[in-house]
N, C-alpha and C. Protein backbone atom coordinates (compact mmCIF):
# COMPACT_ATOMS: atom_id res chain seq x y z
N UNK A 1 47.73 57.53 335.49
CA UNK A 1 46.68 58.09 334.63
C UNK A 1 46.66 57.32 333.31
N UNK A 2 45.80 56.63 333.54
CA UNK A 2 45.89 55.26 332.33
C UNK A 2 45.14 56.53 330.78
N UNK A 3 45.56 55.81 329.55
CA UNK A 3 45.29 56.74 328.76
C UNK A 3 43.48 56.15 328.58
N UNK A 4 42.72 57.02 328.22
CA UNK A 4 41.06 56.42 327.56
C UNK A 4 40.60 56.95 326.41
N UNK A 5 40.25 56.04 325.36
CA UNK A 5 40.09 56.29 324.03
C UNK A 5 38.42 56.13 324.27
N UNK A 6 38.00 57.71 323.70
CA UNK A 6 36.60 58.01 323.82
C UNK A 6 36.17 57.03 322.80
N UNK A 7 34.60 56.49 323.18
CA UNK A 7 34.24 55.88 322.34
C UNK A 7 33.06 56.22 321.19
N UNK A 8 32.83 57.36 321.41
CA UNK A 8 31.33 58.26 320.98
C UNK A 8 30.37 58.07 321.93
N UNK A 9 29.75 59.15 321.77
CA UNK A 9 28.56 59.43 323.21
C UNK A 9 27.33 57.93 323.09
N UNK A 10 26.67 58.00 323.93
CA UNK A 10 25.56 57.29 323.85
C UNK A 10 24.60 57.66 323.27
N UNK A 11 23.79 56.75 322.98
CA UNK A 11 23.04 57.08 321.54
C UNK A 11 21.22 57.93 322.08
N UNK A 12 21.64 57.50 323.70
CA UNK A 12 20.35 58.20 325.16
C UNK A 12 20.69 59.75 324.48
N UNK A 13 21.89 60.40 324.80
CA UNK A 13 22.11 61.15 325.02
C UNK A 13 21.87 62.00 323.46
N UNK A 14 22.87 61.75 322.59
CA UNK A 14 22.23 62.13 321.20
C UNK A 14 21.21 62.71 321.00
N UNK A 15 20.06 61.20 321.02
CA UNK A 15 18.99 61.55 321.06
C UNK A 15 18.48 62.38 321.37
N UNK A 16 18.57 62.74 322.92
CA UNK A 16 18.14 63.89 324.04
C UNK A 16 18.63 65.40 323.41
N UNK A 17 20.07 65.43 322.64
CA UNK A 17 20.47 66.73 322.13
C UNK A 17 19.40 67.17 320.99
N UNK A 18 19.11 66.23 320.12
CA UNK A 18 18.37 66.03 319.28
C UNK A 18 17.30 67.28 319.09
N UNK A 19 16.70 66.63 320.37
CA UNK A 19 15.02 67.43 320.79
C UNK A 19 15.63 68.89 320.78
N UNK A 20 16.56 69.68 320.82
CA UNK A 20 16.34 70.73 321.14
C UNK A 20 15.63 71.81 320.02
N UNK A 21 14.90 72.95 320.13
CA UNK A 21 14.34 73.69 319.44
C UNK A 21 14.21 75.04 319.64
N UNK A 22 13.19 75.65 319.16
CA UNK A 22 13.52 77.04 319.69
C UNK A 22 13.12 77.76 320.75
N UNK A 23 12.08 77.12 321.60
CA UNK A 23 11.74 77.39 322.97
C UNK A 23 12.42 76.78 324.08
N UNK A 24 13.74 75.37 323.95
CA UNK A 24 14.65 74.47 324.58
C UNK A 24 15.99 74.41 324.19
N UNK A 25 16.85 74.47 325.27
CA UNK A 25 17.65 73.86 324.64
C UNK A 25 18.70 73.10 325.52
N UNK A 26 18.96 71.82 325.31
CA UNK A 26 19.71 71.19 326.58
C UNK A 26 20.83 71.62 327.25
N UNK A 27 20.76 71.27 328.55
CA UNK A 27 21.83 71.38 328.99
C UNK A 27 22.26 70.77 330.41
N UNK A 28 23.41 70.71 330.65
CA UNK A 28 23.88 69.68 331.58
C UNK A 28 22.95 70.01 332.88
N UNK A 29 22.58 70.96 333.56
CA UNK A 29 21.73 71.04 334.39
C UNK A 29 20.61 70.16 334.59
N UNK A 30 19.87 69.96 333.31
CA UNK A 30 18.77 69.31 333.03
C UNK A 30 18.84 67.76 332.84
N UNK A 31 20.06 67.31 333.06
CA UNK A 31 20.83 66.04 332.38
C UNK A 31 20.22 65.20 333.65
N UNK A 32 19.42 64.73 333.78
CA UNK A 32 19.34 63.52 335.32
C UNK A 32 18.15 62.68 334.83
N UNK A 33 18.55 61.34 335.93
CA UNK A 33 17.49 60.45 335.92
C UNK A 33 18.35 59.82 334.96
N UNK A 34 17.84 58.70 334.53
CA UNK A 34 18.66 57.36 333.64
C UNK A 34 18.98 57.61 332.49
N UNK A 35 18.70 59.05 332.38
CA UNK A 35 19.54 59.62 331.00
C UNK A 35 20.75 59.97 331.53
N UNK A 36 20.73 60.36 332.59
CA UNK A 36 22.52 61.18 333.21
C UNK A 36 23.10 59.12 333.82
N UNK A 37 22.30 58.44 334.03
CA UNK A 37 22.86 57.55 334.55
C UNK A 37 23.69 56.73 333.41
N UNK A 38 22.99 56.88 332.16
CA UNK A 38 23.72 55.93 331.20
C UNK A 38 24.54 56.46 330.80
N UNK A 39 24.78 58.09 330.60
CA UNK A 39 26.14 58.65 329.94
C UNK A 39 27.18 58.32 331.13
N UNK A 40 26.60 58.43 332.63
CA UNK A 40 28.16 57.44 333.28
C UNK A 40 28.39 55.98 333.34
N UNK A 41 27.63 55.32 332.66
CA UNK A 41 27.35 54.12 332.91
C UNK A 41 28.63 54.07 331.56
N UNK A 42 27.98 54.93 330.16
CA UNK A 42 28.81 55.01 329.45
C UNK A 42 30.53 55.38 329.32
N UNK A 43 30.91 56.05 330.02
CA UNK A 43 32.18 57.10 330.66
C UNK A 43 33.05 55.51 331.35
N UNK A 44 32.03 54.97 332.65
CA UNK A 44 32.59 53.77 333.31
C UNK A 44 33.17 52.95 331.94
N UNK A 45 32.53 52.62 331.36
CA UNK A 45 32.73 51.64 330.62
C UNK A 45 33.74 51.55 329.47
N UNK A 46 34.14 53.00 329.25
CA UNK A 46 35.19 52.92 328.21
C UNK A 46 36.48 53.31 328.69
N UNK A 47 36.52 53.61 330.39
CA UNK A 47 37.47 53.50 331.46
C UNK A 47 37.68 52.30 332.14
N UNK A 48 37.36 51.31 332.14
CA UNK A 48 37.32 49.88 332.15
C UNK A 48 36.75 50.11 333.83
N UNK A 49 36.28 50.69 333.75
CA UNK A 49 35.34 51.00 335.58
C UNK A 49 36.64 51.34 336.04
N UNK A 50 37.43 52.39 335.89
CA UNK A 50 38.52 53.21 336.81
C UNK A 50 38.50 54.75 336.99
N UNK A 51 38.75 54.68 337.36
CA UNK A 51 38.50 56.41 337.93
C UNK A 51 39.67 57.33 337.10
N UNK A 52 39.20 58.58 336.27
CA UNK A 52 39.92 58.54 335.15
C UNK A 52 41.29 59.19 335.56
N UNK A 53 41.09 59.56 336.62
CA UNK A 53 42.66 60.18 337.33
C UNK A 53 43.63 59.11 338.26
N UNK A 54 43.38 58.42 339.33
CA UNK A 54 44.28 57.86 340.15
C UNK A 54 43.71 56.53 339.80
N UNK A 55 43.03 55.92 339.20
CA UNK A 55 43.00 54.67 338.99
C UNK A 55 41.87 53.85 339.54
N UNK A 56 41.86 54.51 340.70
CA UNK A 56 40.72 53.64 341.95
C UNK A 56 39.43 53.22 341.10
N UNK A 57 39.00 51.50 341.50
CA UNK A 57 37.67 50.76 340.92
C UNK A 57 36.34 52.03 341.28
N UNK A 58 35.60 52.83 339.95
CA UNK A 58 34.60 52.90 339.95
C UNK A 58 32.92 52.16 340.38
N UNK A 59 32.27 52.47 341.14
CA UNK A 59 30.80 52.11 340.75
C UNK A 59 29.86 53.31 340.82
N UNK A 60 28.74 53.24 340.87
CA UNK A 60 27.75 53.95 340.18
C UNK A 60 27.60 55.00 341.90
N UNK A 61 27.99 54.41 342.50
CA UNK A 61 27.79 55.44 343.57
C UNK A 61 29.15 56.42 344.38
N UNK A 62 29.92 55.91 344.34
CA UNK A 62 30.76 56.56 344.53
C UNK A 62 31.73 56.98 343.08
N UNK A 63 31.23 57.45 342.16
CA UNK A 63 31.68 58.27 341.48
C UNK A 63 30.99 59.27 340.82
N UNK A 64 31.32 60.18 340.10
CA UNK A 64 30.94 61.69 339.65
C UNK A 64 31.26 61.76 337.85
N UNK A 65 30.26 62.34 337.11
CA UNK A 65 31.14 63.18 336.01
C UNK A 65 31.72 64.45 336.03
N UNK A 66 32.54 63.88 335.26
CA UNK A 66 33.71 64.91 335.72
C UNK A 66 33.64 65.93 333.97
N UNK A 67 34.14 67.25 334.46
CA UNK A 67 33.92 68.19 333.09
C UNK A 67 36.01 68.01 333.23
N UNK A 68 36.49 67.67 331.85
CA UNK A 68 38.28 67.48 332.12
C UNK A 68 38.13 69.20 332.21
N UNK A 69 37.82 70.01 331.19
CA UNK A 69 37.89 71.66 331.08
C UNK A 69 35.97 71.96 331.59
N UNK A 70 36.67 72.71 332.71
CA UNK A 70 35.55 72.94 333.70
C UNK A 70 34.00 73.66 332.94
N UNK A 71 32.78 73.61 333.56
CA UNK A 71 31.88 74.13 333.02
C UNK A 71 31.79 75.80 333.23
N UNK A 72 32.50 75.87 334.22
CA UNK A 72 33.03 77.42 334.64
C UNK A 72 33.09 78.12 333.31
N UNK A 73 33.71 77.40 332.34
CA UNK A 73 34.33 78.30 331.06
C UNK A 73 33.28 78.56 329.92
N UNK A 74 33.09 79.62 329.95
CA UNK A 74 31.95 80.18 328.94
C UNK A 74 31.88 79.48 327.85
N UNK A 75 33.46 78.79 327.25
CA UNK A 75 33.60 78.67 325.43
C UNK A 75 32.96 77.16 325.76
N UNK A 76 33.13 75.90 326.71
CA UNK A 76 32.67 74.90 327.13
C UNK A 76 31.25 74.68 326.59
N UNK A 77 31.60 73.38 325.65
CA UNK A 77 29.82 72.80 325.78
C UNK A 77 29.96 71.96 326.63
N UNK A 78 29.05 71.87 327.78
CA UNK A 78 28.75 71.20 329.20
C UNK A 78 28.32 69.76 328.79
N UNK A 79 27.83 69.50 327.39
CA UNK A 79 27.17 68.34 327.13
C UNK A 79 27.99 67.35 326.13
N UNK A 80 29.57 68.01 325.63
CA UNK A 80 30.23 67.46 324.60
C UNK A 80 30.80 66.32 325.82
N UNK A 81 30.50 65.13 324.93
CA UNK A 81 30.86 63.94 325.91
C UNK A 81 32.20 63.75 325.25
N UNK A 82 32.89 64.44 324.73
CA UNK A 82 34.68 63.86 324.46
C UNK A 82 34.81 64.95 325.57
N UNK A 83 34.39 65.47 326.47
CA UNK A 83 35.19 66.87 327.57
C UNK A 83 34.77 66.02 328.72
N UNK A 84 33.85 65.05 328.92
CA UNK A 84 33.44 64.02 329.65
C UNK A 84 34.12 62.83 330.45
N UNK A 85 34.19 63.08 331.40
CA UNK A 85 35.21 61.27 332.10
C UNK A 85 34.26 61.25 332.98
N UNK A 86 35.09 60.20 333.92
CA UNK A 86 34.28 59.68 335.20
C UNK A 86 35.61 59.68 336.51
N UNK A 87 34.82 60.34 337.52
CA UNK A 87 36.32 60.59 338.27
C UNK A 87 35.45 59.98 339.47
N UNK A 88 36.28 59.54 341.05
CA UNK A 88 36.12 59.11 342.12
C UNK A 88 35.38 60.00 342.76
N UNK A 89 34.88 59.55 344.10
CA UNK A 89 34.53 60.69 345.28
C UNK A 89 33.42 61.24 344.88
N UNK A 90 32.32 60.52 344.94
CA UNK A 90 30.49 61.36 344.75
C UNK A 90 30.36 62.21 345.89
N UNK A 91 30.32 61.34 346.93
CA UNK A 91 30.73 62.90 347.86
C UNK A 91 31.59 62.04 348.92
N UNK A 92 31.96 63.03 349.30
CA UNK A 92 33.04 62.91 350.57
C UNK A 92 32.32 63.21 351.63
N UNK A 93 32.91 61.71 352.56
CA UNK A 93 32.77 61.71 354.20
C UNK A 93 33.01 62.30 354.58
N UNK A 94 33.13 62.78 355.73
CA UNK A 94 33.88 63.90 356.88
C UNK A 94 35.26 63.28 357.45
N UNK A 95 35.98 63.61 357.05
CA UNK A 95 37.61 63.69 357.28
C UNK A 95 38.05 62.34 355.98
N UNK A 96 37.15 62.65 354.86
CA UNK A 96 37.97 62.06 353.85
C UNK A 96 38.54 63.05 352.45
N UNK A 97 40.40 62.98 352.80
CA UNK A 97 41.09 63.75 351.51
C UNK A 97 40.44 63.85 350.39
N UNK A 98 40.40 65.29 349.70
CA UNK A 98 39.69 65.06 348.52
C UNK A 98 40.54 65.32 347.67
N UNK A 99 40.41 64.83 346.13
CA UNK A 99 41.23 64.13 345.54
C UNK A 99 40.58 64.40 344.04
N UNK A 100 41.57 64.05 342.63
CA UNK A 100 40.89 63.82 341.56
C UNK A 100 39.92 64.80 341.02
N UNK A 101 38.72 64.90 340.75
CA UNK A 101 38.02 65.90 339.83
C UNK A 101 37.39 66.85 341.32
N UNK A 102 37.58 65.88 342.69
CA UNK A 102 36.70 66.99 343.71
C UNK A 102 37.85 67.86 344.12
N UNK A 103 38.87 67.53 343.85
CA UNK A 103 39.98 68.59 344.43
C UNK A 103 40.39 69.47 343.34
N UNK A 104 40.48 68.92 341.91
CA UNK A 104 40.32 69.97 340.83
C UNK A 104 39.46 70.68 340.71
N UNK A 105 38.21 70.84 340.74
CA UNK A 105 37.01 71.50 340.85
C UNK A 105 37.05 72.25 339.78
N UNK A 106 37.17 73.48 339.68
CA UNK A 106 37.14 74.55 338.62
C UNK A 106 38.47 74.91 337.45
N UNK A 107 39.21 74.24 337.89
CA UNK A 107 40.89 74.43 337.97
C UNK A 107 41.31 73.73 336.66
N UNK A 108 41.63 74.56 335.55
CA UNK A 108 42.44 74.39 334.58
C UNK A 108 43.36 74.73 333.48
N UNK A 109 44.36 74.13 333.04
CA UNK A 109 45.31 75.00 332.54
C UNK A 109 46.07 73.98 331.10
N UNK A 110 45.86 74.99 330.13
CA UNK A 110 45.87 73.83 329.29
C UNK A 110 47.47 73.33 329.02
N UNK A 111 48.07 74.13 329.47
CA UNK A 111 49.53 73.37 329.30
C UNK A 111 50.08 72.69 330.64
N UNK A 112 49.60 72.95 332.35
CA UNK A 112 49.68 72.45 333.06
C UNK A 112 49.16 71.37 333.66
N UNK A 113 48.22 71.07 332.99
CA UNK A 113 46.97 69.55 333.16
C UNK A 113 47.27 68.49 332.40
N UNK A 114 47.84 67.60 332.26
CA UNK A 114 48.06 66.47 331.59
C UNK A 114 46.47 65.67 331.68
N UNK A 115 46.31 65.15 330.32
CA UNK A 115 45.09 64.46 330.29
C UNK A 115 45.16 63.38 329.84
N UNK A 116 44.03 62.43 330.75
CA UNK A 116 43.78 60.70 330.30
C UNK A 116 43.77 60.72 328.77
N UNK A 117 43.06 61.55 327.87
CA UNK A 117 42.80 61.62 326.73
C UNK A 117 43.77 62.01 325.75
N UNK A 118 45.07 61.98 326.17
CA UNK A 118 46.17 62.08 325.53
C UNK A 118 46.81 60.48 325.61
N UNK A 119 47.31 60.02 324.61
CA UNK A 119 48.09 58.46 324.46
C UNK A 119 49.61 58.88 324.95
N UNK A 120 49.83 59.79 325.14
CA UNK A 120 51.19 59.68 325.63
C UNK A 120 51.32 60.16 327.31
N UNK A 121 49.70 60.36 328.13
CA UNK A 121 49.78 60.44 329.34
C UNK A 121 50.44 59.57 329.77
N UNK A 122 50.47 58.28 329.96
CA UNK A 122 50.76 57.31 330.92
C UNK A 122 52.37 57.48 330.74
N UNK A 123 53.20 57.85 330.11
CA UNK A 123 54.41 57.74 329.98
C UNK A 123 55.14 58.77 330.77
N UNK A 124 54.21 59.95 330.85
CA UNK A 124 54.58 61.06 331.58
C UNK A 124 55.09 60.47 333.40
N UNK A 125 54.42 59.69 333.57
CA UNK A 125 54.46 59.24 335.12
C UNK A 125 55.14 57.88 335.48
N UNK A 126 55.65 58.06 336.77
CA UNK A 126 56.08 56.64 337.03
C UNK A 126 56.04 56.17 338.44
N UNK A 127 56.29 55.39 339.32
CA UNK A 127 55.87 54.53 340.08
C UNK A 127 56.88 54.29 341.08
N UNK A 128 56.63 54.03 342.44
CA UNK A 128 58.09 53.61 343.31
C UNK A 128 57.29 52.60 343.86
N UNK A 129 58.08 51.37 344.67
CA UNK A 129 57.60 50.53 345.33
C UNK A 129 56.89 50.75 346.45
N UNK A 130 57.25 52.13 347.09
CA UNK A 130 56.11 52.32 348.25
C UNK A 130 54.84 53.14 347.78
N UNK A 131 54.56 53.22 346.96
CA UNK A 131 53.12 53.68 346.04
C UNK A 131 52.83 54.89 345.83
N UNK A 132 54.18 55.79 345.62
CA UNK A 132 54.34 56.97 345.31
C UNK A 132 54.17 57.41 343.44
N UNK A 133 53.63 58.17 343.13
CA UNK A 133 53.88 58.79 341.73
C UNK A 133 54.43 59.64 341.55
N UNK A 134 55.47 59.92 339.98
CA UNK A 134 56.61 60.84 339.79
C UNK A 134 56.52 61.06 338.52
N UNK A 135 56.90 62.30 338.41
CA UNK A 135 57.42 62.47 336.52
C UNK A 135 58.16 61.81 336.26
N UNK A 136 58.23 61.48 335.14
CA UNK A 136 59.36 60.29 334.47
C UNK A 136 60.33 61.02 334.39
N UNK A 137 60.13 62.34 333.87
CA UNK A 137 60.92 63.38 333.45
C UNK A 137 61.57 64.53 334.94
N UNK A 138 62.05 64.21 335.51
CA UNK A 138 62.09 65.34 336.73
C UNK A 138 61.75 67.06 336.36
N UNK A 139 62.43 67.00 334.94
CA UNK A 139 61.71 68.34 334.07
C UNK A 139 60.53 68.66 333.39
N UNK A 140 60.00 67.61 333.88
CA UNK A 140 58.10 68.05 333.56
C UNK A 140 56.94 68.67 334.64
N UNK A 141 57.34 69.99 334.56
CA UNK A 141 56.63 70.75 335.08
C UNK A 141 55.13 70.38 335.14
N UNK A 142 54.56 69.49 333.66
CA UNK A 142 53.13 69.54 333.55
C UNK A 142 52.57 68.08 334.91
N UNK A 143 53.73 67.03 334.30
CA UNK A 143 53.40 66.43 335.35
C UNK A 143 53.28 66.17 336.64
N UNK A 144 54.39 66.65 337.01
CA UNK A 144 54.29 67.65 338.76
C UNK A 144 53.41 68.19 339.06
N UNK A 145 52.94 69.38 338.30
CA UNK A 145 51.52 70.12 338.59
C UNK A 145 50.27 69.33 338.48
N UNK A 146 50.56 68.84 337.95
CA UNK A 146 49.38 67.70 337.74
C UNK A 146 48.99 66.54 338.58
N UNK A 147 49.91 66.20 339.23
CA UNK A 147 49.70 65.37 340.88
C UNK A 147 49.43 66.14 341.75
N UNK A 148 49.92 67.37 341.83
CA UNK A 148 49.45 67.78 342.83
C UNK A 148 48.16 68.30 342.82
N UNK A 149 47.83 68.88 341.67
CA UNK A 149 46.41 69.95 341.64
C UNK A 149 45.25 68.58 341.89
N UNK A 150 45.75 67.01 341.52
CA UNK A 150 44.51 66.09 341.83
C UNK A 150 45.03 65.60 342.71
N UNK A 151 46.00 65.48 343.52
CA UNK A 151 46.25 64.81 344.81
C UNK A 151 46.83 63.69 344.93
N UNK A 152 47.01 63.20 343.84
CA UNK A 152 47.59 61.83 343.99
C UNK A 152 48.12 61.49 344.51
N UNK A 153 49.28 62.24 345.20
CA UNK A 153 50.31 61.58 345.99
C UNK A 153 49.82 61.29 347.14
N UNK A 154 48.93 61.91 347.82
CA UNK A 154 48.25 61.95 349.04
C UNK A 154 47.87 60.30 349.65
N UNK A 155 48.56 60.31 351.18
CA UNK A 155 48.91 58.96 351.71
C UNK A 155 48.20 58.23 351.82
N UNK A 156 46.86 58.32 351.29
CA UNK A 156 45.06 57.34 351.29
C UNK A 156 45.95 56.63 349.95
N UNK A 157 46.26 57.55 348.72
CA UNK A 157 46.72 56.43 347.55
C UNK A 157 48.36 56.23 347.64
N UNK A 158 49.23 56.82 347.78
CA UNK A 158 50.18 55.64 348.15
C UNK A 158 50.11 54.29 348.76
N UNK A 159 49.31 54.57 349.47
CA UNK A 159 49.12 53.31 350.36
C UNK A 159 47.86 52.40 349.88
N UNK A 160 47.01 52.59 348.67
CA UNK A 160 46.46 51.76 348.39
C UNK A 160 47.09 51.29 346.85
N UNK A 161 48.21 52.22 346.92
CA UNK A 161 48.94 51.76 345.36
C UNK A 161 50.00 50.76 345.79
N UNK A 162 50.54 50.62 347.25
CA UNK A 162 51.37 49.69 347.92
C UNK A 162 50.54 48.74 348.50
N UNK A 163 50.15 48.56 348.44
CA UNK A 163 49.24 47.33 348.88
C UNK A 163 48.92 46.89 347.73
N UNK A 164 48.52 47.21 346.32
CA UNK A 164 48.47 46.36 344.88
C UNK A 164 49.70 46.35 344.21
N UNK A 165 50.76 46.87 344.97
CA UNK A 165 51.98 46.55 343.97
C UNK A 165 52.87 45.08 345.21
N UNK A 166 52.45 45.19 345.86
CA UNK A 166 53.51 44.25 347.31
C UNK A 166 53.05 42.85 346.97
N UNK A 167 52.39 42.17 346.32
CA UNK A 167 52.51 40.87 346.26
C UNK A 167 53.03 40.56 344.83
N UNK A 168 53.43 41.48 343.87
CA UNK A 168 54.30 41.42 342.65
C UNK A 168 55.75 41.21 343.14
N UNK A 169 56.20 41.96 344.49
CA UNK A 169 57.35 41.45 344.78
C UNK A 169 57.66 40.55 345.74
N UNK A 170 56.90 39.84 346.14
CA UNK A 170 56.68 38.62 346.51
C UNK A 170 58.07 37.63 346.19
N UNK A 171 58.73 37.66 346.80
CA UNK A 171 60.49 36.98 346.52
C UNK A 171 59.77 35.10 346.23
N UNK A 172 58.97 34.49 346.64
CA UNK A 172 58.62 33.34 346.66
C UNK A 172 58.65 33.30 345.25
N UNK A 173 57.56 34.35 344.11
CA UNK A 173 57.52 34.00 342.96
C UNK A 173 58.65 33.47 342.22
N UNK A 174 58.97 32.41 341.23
CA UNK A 174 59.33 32.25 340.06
C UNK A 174 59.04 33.32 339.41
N UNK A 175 60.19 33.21 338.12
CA UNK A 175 59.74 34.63 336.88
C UNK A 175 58.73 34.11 336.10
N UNK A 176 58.34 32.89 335.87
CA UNK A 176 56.97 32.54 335.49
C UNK A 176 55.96 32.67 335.99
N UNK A 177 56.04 32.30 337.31
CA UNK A 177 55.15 32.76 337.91
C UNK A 177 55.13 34.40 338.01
N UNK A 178 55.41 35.28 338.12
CA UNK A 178 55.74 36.59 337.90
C UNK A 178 55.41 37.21 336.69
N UNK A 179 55.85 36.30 335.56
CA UNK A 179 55.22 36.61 333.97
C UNK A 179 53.81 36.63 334.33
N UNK A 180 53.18 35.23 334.69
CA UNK A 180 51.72 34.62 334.39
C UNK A 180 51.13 35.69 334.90
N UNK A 181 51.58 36.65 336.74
CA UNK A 181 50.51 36.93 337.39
C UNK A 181 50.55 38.47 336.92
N UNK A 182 51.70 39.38 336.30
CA UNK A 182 51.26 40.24 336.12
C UNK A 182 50.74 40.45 334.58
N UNK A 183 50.92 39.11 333.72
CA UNK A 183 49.56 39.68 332.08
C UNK A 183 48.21 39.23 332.87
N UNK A 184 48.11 38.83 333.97
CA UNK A 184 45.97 38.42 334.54
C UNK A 184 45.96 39.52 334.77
N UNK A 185 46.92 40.18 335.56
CA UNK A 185 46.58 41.57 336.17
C UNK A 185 46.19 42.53 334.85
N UNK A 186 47.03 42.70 334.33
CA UNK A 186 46.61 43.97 333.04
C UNK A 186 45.75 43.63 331.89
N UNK A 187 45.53 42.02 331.46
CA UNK A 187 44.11 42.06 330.94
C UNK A 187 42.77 42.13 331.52
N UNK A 188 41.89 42.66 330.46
CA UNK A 188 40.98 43.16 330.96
C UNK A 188 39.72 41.95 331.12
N UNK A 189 39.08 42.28 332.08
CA UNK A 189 37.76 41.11 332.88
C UNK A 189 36.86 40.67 331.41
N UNK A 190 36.21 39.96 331.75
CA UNK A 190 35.23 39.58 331.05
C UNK A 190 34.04 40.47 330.75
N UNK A 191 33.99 40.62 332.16
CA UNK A 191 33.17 42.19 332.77
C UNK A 191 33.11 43.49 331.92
N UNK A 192 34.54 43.36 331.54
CA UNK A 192 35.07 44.79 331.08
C UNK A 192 35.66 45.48 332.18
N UNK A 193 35.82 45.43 333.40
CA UNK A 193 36.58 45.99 334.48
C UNK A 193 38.18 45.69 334.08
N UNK A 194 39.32 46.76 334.59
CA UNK A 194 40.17 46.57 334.21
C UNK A 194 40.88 46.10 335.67
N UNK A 195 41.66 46.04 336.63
CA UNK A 195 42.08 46.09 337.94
C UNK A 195 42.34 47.66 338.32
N UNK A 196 42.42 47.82 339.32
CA UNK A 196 42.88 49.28 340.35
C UNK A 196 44.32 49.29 339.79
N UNK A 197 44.84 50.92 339.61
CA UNK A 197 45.95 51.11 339.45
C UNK A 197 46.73 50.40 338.47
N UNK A 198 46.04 50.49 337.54
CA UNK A 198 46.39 49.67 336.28
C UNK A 198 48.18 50.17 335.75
N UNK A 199 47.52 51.29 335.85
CA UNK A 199 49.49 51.91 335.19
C UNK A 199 50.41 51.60 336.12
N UNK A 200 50.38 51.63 337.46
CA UNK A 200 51.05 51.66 338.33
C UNK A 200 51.78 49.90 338.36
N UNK A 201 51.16 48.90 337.77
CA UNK A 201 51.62 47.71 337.57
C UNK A 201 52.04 47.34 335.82
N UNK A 202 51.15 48.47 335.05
CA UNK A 202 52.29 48.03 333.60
C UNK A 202 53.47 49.15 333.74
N UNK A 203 53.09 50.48 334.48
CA UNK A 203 54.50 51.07 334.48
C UNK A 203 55.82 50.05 335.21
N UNK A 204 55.40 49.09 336.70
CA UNK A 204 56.26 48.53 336.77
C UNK A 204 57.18 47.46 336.42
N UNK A 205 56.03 46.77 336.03
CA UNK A 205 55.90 45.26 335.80
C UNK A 205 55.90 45.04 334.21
N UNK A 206 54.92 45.93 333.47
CA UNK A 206 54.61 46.12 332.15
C UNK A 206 55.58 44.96 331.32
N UNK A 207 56.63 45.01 331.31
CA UNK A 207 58.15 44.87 330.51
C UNK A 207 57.35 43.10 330.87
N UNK A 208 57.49 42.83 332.12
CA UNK A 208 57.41 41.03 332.46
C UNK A 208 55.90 40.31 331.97
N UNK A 209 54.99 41.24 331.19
CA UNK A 209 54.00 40.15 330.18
C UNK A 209 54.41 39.65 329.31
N UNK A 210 53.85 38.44 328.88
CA UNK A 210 53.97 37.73 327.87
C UNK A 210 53.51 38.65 326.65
């Protein structure tokens, strides 16, 4: 759960709050069409196109906005884009695990939910070579609960977190070579895309950048 530093809403969206008056007044229901497209276009983009829970490469179709504290909750403004991410899974196939904001759904707890939007998330968690995630802490209740209520551990992402960590241990590499390939990996594209499973290679590797 890489950490994401909100960047302020889009200036579409603003705007759109703007208009409201005394016969209107916005709300996420009403949010569609290339006004709802740019606030995820926006969300993607200050997540480096990752999915704000397990990591997996975002695009515009297979992902969702995600409410972090559900719209369920009366005190919730549905439209405050700092309560705003971008999570995986627009919709799910038939016999595909659901995961991330579709398996959280309504579900939250403010001392049991660890959030992207905290700078000290990513430290909470850590990494095994077969593409498992763990509390750092074996006594962190929040982080335990917190893999499980989004699924992470679930064997679709182990196994796509072992398959991006298995050519880091690649015995052929040199430690230079090993330096060089994991700082390409954790800087970010030109694009602005960051790679899949970003933490899962600075939690391991992190230490061997330049």
């Amino acid at each position: 759960m890489k950490y994401i530093q909100k960047k302020g809403e889009p200036p579409e969206l603003t705007n759109w709050k703007q208009q409201a008056n005394a016969d209107w007044t916005p709300s996420y229901q009403e949010l569609r069409g290339s006004l709802k497209q740019s606030v995820k276009k926006a969300l993607m983009v200050e997540q480096g196109y990752l999915c704000c829970y397990c990591e997996q490469a975002l695009d515009a179709v297979n992902s969702h906005i995600e409410h972090f504290r559900p719209q369920s909750d009366p005190t919730v403004d549905s439209l405050d884009f700092y309560n705003l991410l971008c999570s995986c899974q627009n919709q799910i196939c038939k016999g595909e695990p659901r995961h991330c904001g579709n398996l959280k759904g309504d579900w939250f707890d403010e001392v049991l939910l660890l959030s992207p939007l905290e700078k000290n998330s990513e430290a909470r968690f850590k990494f095994t070579a077969d593409g498992h995630i763990q509390p750092q802490d074996n006594q962190d209740t929040a982080a335990r609960v917190t893999i499980e209520k989004l699924g992470l551990n679930i064997p679709k992402l182990r196994a796509a977190r072992k398959l991006v960590i298995e050519p880091f241990l690649d015995e052929v590499l040199s430690i230079e070579e090993l330096h060089f390939f994991v700082e390409n990996f954790l800087k970010e594209r030109e694009d602005g895309h960051l790679n899949p499973f970003w933490t899962t290679i600075n939690s391991l590797f992190g230490d061997l950048s330049y």
